[in-house]
PDB file of N, CA and C in Angstrom:
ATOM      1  N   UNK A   1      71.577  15.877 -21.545  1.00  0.00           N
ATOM      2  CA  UNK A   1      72.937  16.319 -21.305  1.00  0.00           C
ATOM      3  C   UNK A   1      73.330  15.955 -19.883  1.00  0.00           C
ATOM      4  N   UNK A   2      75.154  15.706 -19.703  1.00  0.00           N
ATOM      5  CA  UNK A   2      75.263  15.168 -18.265  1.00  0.00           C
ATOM      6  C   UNK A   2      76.253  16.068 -18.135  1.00  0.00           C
ATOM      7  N   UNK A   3      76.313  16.377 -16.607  1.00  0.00           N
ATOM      8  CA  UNK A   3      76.909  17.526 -16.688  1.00  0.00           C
ATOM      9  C   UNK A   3      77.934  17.213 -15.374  1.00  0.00           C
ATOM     10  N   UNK A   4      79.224  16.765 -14.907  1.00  0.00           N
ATOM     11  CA  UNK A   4      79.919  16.006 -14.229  1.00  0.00           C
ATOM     12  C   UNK A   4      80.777  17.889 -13.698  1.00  0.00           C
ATOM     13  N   UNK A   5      81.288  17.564 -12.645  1.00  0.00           N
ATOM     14  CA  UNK A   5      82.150  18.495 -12.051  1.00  0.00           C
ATOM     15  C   UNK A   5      83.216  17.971 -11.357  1.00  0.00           C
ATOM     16  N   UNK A   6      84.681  18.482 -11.358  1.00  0.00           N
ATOM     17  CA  UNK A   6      85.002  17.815 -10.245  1.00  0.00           C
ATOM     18  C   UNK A   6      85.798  18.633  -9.451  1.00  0.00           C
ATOM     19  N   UNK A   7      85.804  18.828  -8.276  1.00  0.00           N
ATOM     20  CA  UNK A   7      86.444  19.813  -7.418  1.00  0.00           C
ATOM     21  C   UNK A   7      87.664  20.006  -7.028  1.00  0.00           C
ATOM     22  N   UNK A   8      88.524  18.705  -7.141  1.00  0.00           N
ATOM     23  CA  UNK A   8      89.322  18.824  -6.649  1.00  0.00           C
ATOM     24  C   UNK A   8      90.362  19.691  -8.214  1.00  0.00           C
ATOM     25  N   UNK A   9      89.926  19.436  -9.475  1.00  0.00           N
ATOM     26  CA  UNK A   9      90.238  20.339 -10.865  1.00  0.00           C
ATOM     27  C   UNK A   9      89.810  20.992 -11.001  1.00  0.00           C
ATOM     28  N   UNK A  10      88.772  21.652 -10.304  1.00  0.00           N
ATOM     29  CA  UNK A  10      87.822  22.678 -11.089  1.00  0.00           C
ATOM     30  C   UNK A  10      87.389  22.697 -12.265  1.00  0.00           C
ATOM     31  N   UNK A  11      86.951  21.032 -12.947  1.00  0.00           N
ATOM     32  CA  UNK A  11      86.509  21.605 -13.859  1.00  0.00           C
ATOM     33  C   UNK A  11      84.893  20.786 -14.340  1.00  0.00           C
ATOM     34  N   UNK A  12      84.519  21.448 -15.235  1.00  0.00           N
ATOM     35  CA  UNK A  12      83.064  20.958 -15.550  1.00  0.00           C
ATOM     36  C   UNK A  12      83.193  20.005 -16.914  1.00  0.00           C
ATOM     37  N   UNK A  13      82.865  18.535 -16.573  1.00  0.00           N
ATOM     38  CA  UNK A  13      82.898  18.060 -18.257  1.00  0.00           C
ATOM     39  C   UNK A  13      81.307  17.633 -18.514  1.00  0.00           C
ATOM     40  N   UNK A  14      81.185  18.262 -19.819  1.00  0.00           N
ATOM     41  CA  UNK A  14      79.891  18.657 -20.316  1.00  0.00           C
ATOM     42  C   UNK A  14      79.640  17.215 -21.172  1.00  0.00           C
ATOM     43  N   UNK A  15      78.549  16.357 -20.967  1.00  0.00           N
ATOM     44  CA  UNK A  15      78.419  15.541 -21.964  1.00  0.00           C
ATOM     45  C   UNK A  15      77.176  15.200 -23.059  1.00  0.00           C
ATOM     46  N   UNK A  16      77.105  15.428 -24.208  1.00  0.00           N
ATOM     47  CA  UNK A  16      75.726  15.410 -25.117  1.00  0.00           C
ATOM     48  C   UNK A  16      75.867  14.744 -26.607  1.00  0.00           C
ATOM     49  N   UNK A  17      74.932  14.109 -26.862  1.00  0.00           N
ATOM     50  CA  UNK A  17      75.276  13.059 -27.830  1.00  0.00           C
ATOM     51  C   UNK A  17      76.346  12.265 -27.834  1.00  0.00           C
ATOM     52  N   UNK A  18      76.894  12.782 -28.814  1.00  0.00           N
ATOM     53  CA  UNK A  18      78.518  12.072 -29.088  1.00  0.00           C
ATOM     54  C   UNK A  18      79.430  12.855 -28.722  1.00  0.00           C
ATOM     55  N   UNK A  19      79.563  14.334 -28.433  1.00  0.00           N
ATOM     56  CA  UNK A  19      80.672  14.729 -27.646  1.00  0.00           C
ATOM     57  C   UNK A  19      80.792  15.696 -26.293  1.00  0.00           C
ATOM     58  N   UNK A  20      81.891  15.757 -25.716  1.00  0.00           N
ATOM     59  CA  UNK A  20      82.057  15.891 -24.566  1.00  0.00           C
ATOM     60  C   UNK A  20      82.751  17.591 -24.748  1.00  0.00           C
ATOM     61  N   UNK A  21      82.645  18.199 -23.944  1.00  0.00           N
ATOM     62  CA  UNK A  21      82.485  19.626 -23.400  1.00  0.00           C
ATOM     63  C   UNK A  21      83.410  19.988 -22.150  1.00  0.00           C
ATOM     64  N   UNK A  22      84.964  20.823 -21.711  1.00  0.00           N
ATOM     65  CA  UNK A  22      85.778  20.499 -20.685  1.00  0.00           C
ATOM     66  C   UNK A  22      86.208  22.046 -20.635  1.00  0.00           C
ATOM     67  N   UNK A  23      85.453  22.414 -19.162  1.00  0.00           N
ATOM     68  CA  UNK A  23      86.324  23.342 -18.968  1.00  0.00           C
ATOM     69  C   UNK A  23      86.718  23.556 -17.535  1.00  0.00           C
ATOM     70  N   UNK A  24      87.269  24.362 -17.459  1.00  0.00           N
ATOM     71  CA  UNK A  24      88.385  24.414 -16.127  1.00  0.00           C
ATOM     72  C   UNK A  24      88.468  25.836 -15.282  1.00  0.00           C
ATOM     73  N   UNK A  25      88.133  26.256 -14.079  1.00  0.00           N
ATOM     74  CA  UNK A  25      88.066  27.197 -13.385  1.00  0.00           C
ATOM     75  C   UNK A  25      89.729  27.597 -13.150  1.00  0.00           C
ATOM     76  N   UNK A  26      90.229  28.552 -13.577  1.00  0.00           N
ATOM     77  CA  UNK A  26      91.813  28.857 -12.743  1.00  0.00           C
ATOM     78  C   UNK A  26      91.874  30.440 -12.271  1.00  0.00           C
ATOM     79  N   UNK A  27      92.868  30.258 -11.392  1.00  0.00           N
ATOM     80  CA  UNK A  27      93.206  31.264 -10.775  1.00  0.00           C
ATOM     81  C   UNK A  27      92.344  32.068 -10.083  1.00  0.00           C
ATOM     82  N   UNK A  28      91.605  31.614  -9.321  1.00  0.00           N
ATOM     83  CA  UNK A  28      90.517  32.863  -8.982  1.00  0.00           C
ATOM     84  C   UNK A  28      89.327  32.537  -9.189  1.00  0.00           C
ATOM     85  N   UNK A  29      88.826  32.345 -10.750  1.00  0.00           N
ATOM     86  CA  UNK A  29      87.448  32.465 -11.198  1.00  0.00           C
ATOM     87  C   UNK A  29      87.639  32.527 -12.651  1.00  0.00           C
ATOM     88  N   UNK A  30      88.840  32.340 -13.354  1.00  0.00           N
ATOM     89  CA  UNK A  30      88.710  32.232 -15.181  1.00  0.00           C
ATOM     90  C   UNK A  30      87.969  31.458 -15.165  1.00  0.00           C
ATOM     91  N   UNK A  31      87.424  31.374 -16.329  1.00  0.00           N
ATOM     92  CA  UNK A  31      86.825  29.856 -16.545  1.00  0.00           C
ATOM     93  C   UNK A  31      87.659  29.786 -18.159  1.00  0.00           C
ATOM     94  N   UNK A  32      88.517  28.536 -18.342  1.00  0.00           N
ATOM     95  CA  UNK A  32      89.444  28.136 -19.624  1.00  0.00           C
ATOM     96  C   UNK A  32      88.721  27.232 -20.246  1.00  0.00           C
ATOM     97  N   UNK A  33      88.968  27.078 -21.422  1.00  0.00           N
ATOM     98  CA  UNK A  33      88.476  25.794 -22.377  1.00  0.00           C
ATOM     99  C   UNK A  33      89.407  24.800 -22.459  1.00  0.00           C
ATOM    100  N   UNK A  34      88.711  23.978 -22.173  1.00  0.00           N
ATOM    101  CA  UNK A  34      90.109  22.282 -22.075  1.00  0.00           C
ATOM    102  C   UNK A  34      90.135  21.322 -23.502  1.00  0.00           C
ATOM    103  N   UNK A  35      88.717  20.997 -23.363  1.00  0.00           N
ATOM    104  CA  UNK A  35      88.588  20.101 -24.674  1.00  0.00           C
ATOM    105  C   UNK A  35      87.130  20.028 -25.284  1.00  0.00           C
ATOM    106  N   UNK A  36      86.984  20.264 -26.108  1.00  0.00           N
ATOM    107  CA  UNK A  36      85.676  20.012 -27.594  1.00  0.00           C
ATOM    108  C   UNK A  36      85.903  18.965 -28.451  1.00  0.00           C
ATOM    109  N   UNK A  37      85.395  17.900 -28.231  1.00  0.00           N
ATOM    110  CA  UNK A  37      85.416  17.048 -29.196  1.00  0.00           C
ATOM    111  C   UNK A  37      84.459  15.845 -29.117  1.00  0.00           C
ATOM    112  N   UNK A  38      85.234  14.723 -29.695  1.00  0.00           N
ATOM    113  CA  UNK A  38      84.412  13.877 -29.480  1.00  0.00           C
ATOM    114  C   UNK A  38      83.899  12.767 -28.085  1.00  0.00           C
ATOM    115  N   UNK A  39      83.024  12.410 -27.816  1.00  0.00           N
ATOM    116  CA  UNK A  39      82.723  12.075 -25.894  1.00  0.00           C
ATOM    117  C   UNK A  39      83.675  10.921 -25.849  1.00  0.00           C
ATOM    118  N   UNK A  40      83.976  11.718 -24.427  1.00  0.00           N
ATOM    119  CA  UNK A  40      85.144  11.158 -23.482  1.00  0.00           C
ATOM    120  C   UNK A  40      84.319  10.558 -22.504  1.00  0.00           C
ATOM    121  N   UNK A  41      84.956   9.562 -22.014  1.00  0.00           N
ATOM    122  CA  UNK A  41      84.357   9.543 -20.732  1.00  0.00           C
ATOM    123  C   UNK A  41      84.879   9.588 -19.270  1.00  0.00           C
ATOM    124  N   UNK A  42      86.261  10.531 -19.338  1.00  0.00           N
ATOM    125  CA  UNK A  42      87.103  10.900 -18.433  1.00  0.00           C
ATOM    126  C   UNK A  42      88.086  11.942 -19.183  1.00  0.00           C
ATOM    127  N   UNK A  43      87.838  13.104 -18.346  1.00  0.00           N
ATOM    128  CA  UNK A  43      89.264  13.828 -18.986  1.00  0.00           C
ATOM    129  C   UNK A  43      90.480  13.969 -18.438  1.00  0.00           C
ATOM    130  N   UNK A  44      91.304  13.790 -19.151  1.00  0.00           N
ATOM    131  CA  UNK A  44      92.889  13.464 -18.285  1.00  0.00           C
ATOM    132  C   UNK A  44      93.684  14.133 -18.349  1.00  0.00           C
ATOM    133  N   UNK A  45      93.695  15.523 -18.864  1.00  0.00           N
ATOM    134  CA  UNK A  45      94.973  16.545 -18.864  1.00  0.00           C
ATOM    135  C   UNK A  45      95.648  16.364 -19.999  1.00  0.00           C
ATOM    136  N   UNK A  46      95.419  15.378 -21.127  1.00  0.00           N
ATOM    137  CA  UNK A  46      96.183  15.694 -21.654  1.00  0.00           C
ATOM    138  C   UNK A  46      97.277  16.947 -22.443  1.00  0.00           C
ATOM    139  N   UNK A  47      96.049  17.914 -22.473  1.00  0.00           N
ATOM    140  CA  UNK A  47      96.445  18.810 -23.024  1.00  0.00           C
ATOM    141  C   UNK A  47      96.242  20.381 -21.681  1.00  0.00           C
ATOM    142  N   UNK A  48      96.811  20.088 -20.860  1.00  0.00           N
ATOM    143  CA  UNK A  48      96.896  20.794 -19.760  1.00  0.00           C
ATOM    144  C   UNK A  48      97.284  22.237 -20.080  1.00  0.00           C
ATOM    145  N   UNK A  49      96.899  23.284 -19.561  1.00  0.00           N
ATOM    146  CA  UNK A  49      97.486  24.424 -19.657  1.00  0.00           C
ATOM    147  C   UNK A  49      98.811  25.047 -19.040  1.00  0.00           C
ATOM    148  N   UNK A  50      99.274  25.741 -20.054  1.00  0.00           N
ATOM    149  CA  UNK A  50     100.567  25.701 -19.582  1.00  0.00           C
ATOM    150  C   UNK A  50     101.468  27.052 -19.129  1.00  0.00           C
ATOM    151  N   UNK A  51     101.554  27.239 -18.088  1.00  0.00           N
ATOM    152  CA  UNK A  51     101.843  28.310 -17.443  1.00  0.00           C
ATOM    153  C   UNK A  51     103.233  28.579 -17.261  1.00  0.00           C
ATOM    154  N   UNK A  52     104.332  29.957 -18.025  1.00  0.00           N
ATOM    155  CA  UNK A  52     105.426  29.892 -18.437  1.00  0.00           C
ATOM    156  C   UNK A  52     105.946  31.376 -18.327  1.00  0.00           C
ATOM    157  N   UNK A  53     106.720  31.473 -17.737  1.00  0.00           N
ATOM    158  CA  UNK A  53     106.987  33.061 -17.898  1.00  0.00           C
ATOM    159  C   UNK A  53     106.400  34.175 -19.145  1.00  0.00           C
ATOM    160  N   UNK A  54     105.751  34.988 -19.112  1.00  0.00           N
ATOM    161  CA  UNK A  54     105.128  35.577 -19.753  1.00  0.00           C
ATOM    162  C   UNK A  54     105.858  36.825 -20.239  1.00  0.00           C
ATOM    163  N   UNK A  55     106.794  37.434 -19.367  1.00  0.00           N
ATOM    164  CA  UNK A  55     107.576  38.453 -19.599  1.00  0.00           C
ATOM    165  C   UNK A  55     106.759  39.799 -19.416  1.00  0.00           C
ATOM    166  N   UNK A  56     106.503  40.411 -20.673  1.00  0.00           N
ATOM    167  CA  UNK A  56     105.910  41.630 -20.820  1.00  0.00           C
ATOM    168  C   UNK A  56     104.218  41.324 -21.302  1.00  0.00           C
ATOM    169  N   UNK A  57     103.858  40.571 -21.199  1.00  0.00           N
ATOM    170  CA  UNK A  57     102.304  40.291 -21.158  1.00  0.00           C
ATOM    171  C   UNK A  57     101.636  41.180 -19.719  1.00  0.00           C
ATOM    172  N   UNK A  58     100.730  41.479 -19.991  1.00  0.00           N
ATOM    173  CA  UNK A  58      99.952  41.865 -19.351  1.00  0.00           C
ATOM    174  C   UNK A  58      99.201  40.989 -18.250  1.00  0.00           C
ATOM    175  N   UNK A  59      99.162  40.997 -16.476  1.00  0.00           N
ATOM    176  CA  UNK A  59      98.899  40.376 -15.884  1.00  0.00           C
ATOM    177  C   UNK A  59      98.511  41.087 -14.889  1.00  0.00           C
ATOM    178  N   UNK A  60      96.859  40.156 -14.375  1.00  0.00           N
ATOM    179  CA  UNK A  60      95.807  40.816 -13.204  1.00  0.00           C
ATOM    180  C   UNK A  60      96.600  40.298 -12.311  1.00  0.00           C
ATOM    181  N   UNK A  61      97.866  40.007 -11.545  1.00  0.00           N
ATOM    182  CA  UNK A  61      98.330  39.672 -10.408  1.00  0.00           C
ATOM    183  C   UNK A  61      99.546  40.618 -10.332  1.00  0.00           C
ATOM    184  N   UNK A  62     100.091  40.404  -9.136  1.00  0.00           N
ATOM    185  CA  UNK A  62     101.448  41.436  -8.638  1.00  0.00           C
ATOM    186  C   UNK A  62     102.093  40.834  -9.727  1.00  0.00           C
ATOM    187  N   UNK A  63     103.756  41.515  -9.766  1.00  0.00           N
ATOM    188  CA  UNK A  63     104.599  41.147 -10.674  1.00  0.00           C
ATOM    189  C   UNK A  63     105.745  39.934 -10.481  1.00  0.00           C
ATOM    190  N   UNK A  64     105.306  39.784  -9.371  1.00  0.00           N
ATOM    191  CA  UNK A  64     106.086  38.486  -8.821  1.00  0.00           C
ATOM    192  C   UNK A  64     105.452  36.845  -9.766  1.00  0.00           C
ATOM    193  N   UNK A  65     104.338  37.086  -9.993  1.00  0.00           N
ATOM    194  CA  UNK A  65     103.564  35.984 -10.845  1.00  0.00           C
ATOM    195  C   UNK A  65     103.895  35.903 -12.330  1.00  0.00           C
ATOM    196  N   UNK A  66     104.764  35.934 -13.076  1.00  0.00           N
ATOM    197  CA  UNK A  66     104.541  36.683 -14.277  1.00  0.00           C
ATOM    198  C   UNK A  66     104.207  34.996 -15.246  1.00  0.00           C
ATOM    199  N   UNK A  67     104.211  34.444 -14.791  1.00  0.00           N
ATOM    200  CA  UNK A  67     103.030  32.787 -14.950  1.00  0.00           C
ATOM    201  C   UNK A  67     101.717  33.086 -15.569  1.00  0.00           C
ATOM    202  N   UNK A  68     100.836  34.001 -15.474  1.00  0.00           N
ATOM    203  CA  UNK A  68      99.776  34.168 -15.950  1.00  0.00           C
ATOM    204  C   UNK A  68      99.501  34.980 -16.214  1.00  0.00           C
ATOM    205  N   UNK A  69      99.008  35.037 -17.442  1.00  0.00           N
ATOM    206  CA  UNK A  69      98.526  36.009 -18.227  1.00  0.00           C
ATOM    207  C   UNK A  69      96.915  35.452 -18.999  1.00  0.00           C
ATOM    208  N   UNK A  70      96.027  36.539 -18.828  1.00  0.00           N
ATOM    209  CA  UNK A  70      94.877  36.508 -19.336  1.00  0.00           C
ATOM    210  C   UNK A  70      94.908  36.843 -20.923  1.00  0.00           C
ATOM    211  N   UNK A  71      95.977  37.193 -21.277  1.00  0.00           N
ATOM    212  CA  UNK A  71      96.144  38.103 -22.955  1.00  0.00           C
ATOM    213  C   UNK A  71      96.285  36.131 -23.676  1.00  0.00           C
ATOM    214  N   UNK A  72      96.970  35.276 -22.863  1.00  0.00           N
ATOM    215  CA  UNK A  72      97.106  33.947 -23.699  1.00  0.00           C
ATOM    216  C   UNK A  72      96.681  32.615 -23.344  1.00  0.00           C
ATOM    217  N   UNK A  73      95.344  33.185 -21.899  1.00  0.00           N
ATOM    218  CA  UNK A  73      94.875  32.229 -21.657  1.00  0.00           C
ATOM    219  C   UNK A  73      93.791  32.091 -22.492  1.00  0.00           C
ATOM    220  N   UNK A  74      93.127  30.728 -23.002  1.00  0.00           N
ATOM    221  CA  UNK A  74      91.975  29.988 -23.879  1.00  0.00           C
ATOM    222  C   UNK A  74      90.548  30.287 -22.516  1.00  0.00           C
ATOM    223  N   UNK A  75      89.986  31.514 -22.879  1.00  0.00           N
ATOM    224  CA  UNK A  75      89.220  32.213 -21.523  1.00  0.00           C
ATOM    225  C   UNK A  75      87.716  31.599 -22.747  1.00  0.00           C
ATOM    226  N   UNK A  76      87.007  30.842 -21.736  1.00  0.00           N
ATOM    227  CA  UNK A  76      85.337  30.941 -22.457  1.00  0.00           C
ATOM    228  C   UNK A  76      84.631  31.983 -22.266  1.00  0.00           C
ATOM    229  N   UNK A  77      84.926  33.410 -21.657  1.00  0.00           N
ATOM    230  CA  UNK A  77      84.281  34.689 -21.769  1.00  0.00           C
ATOM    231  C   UNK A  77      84.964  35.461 -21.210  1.00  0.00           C
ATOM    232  N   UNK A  78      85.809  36.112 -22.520  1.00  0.00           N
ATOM    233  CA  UNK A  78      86.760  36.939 -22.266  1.00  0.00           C
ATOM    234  C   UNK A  78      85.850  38.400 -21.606  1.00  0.00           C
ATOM    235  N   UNK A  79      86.531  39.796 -21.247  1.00  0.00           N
ATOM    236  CA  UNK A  79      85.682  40.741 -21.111  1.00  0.00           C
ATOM    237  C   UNK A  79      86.674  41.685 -21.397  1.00  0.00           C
ATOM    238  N   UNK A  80      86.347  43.161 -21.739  1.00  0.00           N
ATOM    239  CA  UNK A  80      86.709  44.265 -21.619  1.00  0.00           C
ATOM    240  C   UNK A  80      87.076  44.823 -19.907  1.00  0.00           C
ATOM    241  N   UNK A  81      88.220  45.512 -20.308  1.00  0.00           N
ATOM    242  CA  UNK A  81      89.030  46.080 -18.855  1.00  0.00           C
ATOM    243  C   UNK A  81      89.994  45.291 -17.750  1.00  0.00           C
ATOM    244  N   UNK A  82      90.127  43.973 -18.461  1.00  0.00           N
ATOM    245  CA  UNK A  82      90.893  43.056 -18.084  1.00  0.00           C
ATOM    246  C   UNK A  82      92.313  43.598 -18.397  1.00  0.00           C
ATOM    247  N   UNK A  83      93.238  42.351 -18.208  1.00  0.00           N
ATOM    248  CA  UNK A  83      94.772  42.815 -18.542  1.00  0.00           C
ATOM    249  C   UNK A  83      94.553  41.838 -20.432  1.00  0.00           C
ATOM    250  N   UNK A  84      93.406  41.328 -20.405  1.00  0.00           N
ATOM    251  CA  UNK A  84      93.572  40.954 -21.735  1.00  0.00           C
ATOM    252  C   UNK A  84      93.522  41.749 -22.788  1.00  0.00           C
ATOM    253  N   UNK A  85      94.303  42.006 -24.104  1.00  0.00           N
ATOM    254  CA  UNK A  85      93.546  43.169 -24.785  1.00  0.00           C
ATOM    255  C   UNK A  85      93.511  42.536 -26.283  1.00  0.00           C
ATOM    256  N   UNK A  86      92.939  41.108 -25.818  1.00  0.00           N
ATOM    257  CA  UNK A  86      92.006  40.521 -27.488  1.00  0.00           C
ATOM    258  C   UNK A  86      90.986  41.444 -27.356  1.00  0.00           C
ATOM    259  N   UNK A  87      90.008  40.837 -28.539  1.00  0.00           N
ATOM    260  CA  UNK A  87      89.071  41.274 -28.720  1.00  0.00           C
ATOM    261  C   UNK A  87      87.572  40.919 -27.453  1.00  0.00           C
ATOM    262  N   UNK A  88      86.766  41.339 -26.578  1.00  0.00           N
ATOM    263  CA  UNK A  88      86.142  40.352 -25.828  1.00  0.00           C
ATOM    264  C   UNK A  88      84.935  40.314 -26.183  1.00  0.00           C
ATOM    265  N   UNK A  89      83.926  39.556 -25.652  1.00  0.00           N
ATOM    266  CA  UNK A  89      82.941  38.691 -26.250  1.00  0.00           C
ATOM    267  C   UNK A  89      81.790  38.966 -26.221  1.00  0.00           C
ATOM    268  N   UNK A  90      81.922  40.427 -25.555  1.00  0.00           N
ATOM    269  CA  UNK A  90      80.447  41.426 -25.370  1.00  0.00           C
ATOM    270  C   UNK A  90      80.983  43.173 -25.606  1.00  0.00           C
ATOM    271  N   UNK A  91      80.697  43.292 -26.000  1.00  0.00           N
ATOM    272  CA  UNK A  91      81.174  45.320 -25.956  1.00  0.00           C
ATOM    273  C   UNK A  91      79.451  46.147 -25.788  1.00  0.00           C
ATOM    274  N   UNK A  92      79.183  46.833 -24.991  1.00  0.00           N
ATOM    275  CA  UNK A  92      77.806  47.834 -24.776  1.00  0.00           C
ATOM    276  C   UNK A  92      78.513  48.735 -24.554  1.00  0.00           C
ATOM    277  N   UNK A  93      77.573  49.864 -25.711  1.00  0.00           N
ATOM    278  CA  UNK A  93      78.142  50.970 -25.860  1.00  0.00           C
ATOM    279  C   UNK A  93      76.652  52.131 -25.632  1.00  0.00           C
ATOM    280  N   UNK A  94      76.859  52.449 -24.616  1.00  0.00           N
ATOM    281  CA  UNK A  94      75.735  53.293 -23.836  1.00  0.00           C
ATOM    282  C   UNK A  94      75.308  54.280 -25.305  1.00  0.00           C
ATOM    283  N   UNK A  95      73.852  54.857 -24.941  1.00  0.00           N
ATOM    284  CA  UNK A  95      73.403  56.135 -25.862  1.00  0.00           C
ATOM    285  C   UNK A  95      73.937  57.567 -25.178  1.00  0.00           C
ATOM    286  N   UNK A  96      75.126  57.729 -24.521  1.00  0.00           N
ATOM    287  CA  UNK A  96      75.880  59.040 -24.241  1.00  0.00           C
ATOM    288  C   UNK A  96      77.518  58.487 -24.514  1.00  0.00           C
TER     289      UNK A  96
END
């Protein structure tokens, strides 16, 4: 497996067999899913994320941002207690 980064995108493209693996650090520390498919050997944005007034979505920033929202970002490990309220990708539920 080859495992490419690039900094100035933040993002990691993953490469193994025949396909390629793309994801993208935003805002902080998300980490988003870009592309799964078949190997690339450059990723180009095509399918860029797209950041749009959100309105009444739920958002970890002041209200001046209303651009991002974690409830409709493509998150590779969502979590509990976020402003997201899918379902997330681990739940522990203590013995008390």
């Amino acid at each position: 497996m080859t495992i490419y980064y690039h900094d100035s995108q933040k993002t990691f493209h993953l490469q193994a067999g025949d396909s390629s693996y793309v994801m993208q650090v935003v805002n902080k520390g998300f980490l988003t899913h870009l592309y799964w498919r078949k190997k690339i050997k450059e990723y180009r944005f095509a399918n860029r994320l797209q950041f749009t007034d959100r309105a009444f979505s739920g958002n970890p920033h002041p209200p001046e941002n209303r651009t991002f929202s974690l409830d409709t970002l493509p998150q590779e490990f969502p979590v509990y207690g976020t402003t997201d309220y899918r379902a997330p990708i681990v739940q522990v539920q203590l013995e008390n």
